[in-house]
N, C-alpha and C. Protein backbone atom coordinates (compact mmCIF):
# COMPACT_ATOMS: atom_id res chain seq x y z
N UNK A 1 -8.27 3.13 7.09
CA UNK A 1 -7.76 1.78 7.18
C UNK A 1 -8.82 0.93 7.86
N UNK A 2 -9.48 0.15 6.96
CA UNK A 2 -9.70 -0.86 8.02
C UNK A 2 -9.64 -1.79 9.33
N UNK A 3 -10.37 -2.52 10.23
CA UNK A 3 -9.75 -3.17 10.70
C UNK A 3 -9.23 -4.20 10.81
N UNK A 4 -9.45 -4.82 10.12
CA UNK A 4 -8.31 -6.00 9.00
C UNK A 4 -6.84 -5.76 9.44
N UNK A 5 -6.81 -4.60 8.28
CA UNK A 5 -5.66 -3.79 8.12
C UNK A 5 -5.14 -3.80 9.32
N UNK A 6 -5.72 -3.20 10.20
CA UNK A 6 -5.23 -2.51 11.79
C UNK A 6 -4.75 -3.74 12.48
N UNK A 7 -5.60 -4.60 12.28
CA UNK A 7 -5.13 -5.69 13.03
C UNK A 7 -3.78 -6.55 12.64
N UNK A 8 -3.90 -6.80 10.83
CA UNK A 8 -2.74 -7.14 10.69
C UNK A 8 -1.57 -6.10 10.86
N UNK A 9 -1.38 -4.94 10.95
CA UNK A 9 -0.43 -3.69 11.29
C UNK A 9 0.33 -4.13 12.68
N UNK A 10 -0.84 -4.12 13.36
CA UNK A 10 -0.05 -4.05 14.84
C UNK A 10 0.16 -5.86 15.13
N UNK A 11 -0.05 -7.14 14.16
CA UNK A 11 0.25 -8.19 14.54
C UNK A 11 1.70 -7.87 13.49
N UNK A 12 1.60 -7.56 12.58
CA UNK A 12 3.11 -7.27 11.92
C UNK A 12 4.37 -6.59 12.81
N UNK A 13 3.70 -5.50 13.56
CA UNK A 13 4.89 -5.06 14.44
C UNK A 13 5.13 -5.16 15.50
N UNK A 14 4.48 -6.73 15.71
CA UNK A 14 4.47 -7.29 16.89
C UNK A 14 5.73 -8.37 16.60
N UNK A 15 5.44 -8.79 15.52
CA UNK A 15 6.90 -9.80 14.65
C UNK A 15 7.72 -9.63 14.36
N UNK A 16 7.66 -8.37 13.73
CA UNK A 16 8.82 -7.41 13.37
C UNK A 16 9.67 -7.17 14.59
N UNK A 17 9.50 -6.72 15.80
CA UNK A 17 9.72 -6.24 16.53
C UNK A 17 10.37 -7.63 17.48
N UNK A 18 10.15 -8.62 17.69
CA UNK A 18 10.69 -9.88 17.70
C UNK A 18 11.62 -10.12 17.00
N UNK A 19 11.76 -10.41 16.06
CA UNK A 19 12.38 -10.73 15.11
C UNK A 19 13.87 -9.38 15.63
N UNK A 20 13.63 -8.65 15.46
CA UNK A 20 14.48 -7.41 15.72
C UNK A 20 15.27 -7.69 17.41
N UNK A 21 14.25 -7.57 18.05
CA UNK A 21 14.71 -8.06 19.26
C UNK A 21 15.69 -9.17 19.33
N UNK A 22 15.12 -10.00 18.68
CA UNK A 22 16.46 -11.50 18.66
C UNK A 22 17.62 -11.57 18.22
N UNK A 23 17.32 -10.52 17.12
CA UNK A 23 18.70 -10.40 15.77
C UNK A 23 19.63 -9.26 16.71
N UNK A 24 19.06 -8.14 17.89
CA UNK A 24 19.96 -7.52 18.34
C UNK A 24 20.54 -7.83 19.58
N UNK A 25 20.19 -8.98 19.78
CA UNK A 25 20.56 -10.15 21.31
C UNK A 25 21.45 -10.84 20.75
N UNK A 26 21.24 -11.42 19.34
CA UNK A 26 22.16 -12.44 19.28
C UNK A 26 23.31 -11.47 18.28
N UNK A 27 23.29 -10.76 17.92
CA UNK A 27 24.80 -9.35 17.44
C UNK A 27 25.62 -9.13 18.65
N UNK A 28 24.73 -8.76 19.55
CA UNK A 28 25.39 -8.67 21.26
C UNK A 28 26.43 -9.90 21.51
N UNK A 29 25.73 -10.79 21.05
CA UNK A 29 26.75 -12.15 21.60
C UNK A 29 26.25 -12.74 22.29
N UNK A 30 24.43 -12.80 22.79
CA UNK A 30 23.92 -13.67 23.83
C UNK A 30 23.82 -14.74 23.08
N UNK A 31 24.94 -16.10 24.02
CA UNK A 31 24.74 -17.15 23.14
C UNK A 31 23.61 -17.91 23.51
N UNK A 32 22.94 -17.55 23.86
CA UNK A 32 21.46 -18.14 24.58
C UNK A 32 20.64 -18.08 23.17
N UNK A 33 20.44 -16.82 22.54
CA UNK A 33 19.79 -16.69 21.28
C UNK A 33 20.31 -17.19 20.26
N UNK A 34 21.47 -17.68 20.26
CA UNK A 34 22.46 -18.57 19.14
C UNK A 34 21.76 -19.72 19.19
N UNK A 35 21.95 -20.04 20.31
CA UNK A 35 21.31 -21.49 20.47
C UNK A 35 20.53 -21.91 19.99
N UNK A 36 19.16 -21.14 20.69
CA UNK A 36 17.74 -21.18 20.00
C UNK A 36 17.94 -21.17 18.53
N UNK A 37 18.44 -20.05 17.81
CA UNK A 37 18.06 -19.77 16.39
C UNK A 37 19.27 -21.14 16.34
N UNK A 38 20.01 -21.57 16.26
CA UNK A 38 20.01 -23.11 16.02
C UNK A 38 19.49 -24.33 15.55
N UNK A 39 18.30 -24.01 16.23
CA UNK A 39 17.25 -25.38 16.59
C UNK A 39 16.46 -24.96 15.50
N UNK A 40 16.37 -23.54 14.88
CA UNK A 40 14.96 -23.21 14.06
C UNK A 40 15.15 -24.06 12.89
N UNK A 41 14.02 -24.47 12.11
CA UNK A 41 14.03 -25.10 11.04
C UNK A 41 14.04 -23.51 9.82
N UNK A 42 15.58 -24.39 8.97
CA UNK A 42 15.13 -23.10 8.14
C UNK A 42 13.90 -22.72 7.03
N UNK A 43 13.31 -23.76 6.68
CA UNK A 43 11.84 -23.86 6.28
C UNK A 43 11.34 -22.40 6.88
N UNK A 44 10.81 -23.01 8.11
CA UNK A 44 10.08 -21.71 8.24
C UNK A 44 10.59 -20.18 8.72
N UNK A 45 11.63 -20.02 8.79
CA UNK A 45 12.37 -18.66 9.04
C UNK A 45 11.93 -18.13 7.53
N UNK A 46 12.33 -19.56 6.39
CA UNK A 46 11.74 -18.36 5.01
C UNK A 46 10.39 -18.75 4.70
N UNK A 47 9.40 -18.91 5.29
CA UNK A 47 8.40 -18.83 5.17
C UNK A 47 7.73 -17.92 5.97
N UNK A 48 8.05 -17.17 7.56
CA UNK A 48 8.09 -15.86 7.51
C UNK A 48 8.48 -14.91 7.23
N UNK A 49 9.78 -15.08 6.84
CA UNK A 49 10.94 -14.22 6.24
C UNK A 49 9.44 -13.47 4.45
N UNK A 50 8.72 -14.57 3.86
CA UNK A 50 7.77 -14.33 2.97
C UNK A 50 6.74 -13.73 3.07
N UNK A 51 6.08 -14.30 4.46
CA UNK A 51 5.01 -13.36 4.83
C UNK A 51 5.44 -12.03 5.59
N UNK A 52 6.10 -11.82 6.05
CA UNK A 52 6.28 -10.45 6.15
C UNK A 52 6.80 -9.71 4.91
N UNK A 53 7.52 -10.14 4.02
CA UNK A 53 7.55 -9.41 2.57
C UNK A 53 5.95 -9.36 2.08
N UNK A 54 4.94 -9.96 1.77
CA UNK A 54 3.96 -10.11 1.59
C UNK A 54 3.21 -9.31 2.33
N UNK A 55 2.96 -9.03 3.15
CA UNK A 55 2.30 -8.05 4.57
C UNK A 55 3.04 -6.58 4.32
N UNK A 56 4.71 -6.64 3.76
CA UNK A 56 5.05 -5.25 3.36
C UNK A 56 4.36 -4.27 2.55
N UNK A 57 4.24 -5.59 1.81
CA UNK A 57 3.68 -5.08 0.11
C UNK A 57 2.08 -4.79 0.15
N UNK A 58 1.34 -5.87 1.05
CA UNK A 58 0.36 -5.25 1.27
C UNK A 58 0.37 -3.93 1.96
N UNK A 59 0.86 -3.48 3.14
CA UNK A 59 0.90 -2.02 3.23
C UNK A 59 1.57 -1.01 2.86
N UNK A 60 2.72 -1.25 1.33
CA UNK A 60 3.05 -0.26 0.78
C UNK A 60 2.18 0.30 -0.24
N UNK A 61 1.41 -1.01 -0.99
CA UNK A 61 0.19 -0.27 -1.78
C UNK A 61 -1.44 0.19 -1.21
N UNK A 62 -1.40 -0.58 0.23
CA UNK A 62 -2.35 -0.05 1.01
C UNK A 62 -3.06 1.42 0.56
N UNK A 63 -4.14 1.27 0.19
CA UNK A 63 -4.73 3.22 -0.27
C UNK A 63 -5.05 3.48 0.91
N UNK A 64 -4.83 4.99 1.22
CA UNK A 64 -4.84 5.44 2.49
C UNK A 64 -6.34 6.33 2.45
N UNK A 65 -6.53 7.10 3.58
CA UNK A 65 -7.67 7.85 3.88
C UNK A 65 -7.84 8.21 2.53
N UNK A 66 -9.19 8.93 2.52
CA UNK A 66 -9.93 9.61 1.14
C UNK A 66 -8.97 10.76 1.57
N UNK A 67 -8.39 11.48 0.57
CA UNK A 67 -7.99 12.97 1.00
C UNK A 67 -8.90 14.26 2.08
N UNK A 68 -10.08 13.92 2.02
CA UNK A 68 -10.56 15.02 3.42
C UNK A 68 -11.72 14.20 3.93
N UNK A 69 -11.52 13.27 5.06
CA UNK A 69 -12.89 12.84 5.58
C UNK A 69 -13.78 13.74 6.56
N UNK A 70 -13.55 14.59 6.05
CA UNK A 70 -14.79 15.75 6.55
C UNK A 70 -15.64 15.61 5.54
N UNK A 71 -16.05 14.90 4.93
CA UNK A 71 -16.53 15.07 3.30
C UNK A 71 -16.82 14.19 2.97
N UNK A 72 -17.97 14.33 2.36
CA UNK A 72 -18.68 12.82 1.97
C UNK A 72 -18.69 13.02 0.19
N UNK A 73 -17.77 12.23 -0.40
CA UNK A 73 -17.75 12.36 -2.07
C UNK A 73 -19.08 11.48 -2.58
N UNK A 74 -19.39 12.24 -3.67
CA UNK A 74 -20.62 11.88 -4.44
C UNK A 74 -19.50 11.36 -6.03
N UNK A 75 -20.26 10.08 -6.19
CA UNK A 75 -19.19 9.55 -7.63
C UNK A 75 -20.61 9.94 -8.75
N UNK A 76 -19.78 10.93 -9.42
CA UNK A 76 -21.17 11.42 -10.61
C UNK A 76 -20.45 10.67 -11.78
N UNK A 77 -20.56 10.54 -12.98
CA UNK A 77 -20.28 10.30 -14.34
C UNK A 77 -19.57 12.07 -14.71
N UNK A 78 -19.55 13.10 -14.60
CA UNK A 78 -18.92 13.80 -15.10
C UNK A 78 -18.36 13.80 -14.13
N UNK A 79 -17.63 13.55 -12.48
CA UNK A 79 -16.58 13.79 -12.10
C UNK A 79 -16.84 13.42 -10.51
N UNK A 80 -16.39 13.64 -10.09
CA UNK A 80 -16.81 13.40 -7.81
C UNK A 80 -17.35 15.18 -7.46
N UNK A 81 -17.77 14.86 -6.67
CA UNK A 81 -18.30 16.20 -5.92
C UNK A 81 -18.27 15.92 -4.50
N UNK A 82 -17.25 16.91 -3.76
CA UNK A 82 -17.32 16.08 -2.21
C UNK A 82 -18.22 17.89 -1.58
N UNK A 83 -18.80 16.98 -0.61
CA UNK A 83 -19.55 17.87 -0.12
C UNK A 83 -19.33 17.89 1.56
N UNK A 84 -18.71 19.09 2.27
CA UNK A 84 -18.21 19.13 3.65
C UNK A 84 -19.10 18.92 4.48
N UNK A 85 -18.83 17.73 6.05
CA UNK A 85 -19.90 17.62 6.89
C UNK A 85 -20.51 18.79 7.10
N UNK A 86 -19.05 19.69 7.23
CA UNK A 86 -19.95 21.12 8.09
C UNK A 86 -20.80 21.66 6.86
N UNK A 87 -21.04 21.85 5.93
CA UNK A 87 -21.83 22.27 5.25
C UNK A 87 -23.22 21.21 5.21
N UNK A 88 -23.11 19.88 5.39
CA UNK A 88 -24.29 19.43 6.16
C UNK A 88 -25.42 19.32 7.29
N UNK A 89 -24.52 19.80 8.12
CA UNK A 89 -24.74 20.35 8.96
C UNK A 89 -25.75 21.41 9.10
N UNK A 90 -24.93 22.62 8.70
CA UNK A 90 -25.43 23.70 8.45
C UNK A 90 -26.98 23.54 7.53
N UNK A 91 -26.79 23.04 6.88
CA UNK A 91 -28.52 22.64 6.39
C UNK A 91 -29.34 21.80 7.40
N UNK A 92 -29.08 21.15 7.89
CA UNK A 92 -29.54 20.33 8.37
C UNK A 92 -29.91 21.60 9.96
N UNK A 93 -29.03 22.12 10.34
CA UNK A 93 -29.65 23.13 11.27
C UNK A 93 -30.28 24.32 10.75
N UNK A 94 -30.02 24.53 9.84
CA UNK A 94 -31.29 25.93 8.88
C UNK A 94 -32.24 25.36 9.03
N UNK A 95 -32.66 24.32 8.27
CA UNK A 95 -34.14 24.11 8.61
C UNK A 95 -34.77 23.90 9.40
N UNK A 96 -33.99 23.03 10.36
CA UNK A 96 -34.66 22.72 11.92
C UNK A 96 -35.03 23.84 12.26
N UNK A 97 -33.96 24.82 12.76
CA UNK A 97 -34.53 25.95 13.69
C UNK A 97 -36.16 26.80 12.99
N UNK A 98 -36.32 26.22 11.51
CA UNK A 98 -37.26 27.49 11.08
C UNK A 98 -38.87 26.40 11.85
N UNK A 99 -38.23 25.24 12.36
CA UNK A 99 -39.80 24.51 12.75
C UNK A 99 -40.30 25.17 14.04
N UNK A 100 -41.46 25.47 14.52
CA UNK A 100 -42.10 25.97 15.24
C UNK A 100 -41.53 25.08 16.53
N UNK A 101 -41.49 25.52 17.89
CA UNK A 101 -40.85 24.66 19.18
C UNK A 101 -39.81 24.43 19.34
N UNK A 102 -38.72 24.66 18.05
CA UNK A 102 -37.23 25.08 18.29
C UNK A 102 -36.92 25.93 19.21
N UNK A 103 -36.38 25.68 20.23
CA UNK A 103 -35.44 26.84 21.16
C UNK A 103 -34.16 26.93 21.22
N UNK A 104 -33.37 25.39 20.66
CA UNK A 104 -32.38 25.94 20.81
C UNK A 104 -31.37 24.36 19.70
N UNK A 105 -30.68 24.43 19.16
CA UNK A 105 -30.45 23.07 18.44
C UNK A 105 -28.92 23.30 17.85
N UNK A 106 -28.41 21.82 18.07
CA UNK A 106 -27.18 21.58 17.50
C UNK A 106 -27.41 20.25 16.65
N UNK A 107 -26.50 20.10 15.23
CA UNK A 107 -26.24 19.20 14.52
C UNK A 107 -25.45 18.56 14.37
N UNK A 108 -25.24 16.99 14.05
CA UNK A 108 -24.03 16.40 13.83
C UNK A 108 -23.76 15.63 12.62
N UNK A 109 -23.33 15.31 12.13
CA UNK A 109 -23.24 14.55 10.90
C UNK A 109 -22.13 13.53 10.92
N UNK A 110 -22.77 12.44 10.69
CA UNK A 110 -21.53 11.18 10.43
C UNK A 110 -21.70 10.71 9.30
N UNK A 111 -20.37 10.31 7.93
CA UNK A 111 -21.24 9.75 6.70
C UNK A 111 -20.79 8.12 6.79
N UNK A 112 -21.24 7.84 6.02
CA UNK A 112 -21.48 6.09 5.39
C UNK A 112 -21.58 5.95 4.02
N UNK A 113 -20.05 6.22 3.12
CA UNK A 113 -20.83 6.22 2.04
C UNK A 113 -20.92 7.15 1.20
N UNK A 114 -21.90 7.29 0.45
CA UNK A 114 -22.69 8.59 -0.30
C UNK A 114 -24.02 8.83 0.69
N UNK A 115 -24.04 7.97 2.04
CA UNK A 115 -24.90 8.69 2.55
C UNK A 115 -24.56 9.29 3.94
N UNK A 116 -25.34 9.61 5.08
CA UNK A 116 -25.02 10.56 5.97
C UNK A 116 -25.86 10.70 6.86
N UNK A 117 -25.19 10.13 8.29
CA UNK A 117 -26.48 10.06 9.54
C UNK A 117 -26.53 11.40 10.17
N UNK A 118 -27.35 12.03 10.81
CA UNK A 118 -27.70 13.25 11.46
C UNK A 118 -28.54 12.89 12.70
N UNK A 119 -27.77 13.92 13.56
CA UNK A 119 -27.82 13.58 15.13
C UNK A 119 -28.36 14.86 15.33
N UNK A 120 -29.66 15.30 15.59
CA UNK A 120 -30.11 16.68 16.41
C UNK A 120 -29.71 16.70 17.52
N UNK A 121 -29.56 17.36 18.21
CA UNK A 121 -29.66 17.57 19.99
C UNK A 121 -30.10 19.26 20.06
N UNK A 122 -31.84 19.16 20.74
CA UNK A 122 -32.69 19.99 20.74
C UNK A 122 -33.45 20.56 22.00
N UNK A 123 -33.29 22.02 22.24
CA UNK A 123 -34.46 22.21 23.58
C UNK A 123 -35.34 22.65 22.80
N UNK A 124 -36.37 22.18 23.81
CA UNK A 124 -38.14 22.80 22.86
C UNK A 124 -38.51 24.05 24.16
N UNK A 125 -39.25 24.38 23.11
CA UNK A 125 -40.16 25.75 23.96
C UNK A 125 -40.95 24.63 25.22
N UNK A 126 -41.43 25.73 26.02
CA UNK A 126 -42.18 25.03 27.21
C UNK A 126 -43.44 24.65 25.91
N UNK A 127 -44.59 23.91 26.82
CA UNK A 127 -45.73 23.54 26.18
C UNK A 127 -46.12 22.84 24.85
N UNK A 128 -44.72 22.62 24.19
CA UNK A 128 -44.79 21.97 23.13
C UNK A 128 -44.85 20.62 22.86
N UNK A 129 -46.10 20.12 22.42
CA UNK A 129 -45.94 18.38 22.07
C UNK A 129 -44.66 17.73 21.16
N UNK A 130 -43.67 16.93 22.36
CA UNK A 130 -42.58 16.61 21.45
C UNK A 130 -42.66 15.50 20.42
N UNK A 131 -43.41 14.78 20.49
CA UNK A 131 -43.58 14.02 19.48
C UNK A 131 -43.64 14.23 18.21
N UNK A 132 -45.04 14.79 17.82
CA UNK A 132 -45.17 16.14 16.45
C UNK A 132 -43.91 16.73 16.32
N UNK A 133 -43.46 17.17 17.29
CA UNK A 133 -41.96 18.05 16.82
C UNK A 133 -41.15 17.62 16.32
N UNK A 134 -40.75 16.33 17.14
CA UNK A 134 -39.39 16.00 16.33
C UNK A 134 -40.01 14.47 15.01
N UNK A 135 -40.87 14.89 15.17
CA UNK A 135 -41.36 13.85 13.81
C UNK A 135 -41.33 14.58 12.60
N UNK A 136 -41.91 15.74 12.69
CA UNK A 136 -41.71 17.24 11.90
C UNK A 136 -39.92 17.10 11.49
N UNK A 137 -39.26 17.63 13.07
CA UNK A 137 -37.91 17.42 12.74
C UNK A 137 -37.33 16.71 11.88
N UNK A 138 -37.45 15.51 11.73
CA UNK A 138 -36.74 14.46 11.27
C UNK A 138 -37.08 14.36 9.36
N UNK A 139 -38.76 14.58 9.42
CA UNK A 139 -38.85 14.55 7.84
C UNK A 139 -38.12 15.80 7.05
N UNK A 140 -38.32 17.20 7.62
CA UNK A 140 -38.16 17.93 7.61
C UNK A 140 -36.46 18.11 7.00
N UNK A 141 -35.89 17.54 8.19
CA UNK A 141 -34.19 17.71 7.80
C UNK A 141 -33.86 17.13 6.82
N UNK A 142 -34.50 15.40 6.64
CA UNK A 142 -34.34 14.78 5.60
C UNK A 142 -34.86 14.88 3.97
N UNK A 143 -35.56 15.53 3.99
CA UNK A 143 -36.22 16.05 2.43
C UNK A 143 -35.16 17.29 2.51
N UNK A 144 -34.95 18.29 3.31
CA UNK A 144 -34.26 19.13 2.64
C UNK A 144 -32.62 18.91 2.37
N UNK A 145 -32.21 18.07 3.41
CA UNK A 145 -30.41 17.72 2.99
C UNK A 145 -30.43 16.81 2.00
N UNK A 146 -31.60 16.13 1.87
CA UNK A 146 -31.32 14.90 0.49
C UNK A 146 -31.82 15.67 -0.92
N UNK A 147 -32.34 16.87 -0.81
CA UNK A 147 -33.39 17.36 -1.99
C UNK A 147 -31.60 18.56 -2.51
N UNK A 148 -31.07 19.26 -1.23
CA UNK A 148 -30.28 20.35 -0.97
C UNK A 148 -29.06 19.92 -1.84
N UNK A 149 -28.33 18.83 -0.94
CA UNK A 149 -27.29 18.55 -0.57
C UNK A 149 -26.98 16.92 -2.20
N UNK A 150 -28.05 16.10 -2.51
CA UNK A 150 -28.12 15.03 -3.40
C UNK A 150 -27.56 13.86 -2.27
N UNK A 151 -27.55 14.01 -1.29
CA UNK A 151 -26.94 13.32 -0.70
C UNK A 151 -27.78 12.23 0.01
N UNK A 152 -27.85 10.88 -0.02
CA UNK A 152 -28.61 9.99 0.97
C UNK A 152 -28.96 10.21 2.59
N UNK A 153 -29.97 10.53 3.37
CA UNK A 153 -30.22 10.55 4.48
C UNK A 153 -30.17 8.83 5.18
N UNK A 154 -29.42 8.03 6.11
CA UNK A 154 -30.18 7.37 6.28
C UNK A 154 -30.56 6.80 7.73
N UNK A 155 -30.37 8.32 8.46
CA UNK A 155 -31.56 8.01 9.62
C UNK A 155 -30.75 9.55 9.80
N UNK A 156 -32.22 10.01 10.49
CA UNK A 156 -32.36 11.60 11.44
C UNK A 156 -32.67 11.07 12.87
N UNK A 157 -31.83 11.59 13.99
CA UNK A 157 -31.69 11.05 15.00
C UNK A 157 -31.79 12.45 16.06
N UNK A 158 -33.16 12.47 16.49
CA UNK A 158 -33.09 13.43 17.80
C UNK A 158 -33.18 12.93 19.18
N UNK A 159 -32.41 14.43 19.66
CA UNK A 159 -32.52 13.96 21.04
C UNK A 159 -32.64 15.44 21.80
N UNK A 160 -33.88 15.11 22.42
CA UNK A 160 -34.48 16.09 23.63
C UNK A 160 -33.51 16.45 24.27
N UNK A 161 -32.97 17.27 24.62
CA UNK A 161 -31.95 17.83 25.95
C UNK A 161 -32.57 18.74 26.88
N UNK A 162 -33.60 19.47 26.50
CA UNK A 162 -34.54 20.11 27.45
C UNK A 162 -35.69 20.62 27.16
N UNK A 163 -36.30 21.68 28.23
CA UNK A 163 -36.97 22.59 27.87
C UNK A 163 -36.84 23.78 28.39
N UNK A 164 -36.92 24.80 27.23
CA UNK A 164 -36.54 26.12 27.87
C UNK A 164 -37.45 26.52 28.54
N UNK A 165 -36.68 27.29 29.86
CA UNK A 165 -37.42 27.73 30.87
C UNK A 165 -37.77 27.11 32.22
N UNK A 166 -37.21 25.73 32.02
CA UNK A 166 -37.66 24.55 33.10
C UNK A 166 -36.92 24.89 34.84
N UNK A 167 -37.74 24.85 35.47
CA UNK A 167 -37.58 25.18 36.94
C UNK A 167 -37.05 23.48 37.34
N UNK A 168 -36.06 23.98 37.83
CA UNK A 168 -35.58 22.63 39.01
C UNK A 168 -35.53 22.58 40.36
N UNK A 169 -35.99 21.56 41.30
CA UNK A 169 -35.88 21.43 42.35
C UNK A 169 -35.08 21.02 43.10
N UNK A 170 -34.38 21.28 43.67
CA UNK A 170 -33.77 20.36 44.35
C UNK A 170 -33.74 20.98 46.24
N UNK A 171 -33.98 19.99 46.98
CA UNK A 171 -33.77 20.19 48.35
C UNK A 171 -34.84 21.53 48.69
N UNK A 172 -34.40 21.97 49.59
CA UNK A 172 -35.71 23.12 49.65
C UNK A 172 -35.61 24.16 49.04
N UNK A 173 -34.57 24.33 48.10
CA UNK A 173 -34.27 25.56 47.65
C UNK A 173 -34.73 25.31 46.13
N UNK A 174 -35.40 26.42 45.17
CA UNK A 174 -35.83 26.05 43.42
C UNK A 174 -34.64 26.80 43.09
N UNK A 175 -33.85 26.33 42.04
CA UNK A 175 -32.97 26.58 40.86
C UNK A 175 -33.49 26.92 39.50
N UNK A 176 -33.47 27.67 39.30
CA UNK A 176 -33.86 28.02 38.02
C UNK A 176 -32.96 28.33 37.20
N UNK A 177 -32.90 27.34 35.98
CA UNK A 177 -32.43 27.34 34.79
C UNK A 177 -32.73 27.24 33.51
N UNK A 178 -32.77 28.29 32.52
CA UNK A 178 -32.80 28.88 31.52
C UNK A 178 -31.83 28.44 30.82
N UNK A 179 -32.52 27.49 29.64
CA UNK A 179 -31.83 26.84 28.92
C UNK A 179 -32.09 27.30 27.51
């Protein structure tokens, strides 16, 4: 759903819910709400009385989610082909790990579309120039999930989280953690 949608949803059952409220005040017998609805012009009681029929109808034919948004559908001429994040993923971390300075890596995948952003989060070996690496990384993932998968790349997104082996300091005492 959009947020259009969302917005008109929850301004609809914000009216609705008014509207309801008044009609079960004034059933009660509060003649306070008699009153008021008195004074209303009936003009516009059916001129919301319309737009909320109108606002119904827009969200009874409303199309709902794609059936699995884990899945990014490809529209071919012989038919759709949906292809699962996690199986994007999973490519997208096969190849990484086979690059030299991988120590340790997770993938994410968000789609847009027929296409599909990818989020590394990576420790490198000690001594490794990260730059080269995750520049490597990035072409790397993207030729093979777009070559693999037919699917649009349109951004590879890393992020350093460490390095394995890295000694920490803190106070007079060293911590060592093995990442």
């Amino acid at each position: 759903m959009h947020i259009v949608d969302r917005i008109l949803l929850g301004v609809y059952a914000l009216v609705v819910g008014v509207v309801a409220l008044f009609a079960a005040l004034w059933a009660a017998g509060w003649d306070v709400v008699a009153r008021w609805a008195a004074r209303i012009d009936p003009a516009a009681v059916l001129a919301v009385c319309i737009l909320l029929v109108v606002v119904s109808l827009r969200f009874l034919f409303l199309r709902g989610a794609p059936a699995d948004p884990a899945a990014v559908v490809l529209h071919r001429t012989e038919g759709d082909v949906s292809i699962a994040l996690q199986a994007v993923e999973q490519m997208a971390t096969r190849v990484a790990r086979q690059i030299r300075g991988v120590d340790e890596l997770t993938a994410s995948v968000r789609p847009s579309g027929e296409r599909v952003a990818i989020r590394l989060k990576v420790v490198v070996k000690p001594d490794v120039a990260v730059p080269p690496l995750t520049e490597q990384l990035q072409v790397s993932v993207r030729e093979y999930v777009e070559q693999t998968s037919g699917l649009g790349v349109s951004d590879v997104r890393v992020y350093v989280s460490g390095v394995a082996g890295e000694v920490l300091w803190k106070g007079n005492r060293d911590r060592r953690r093995v990442l």
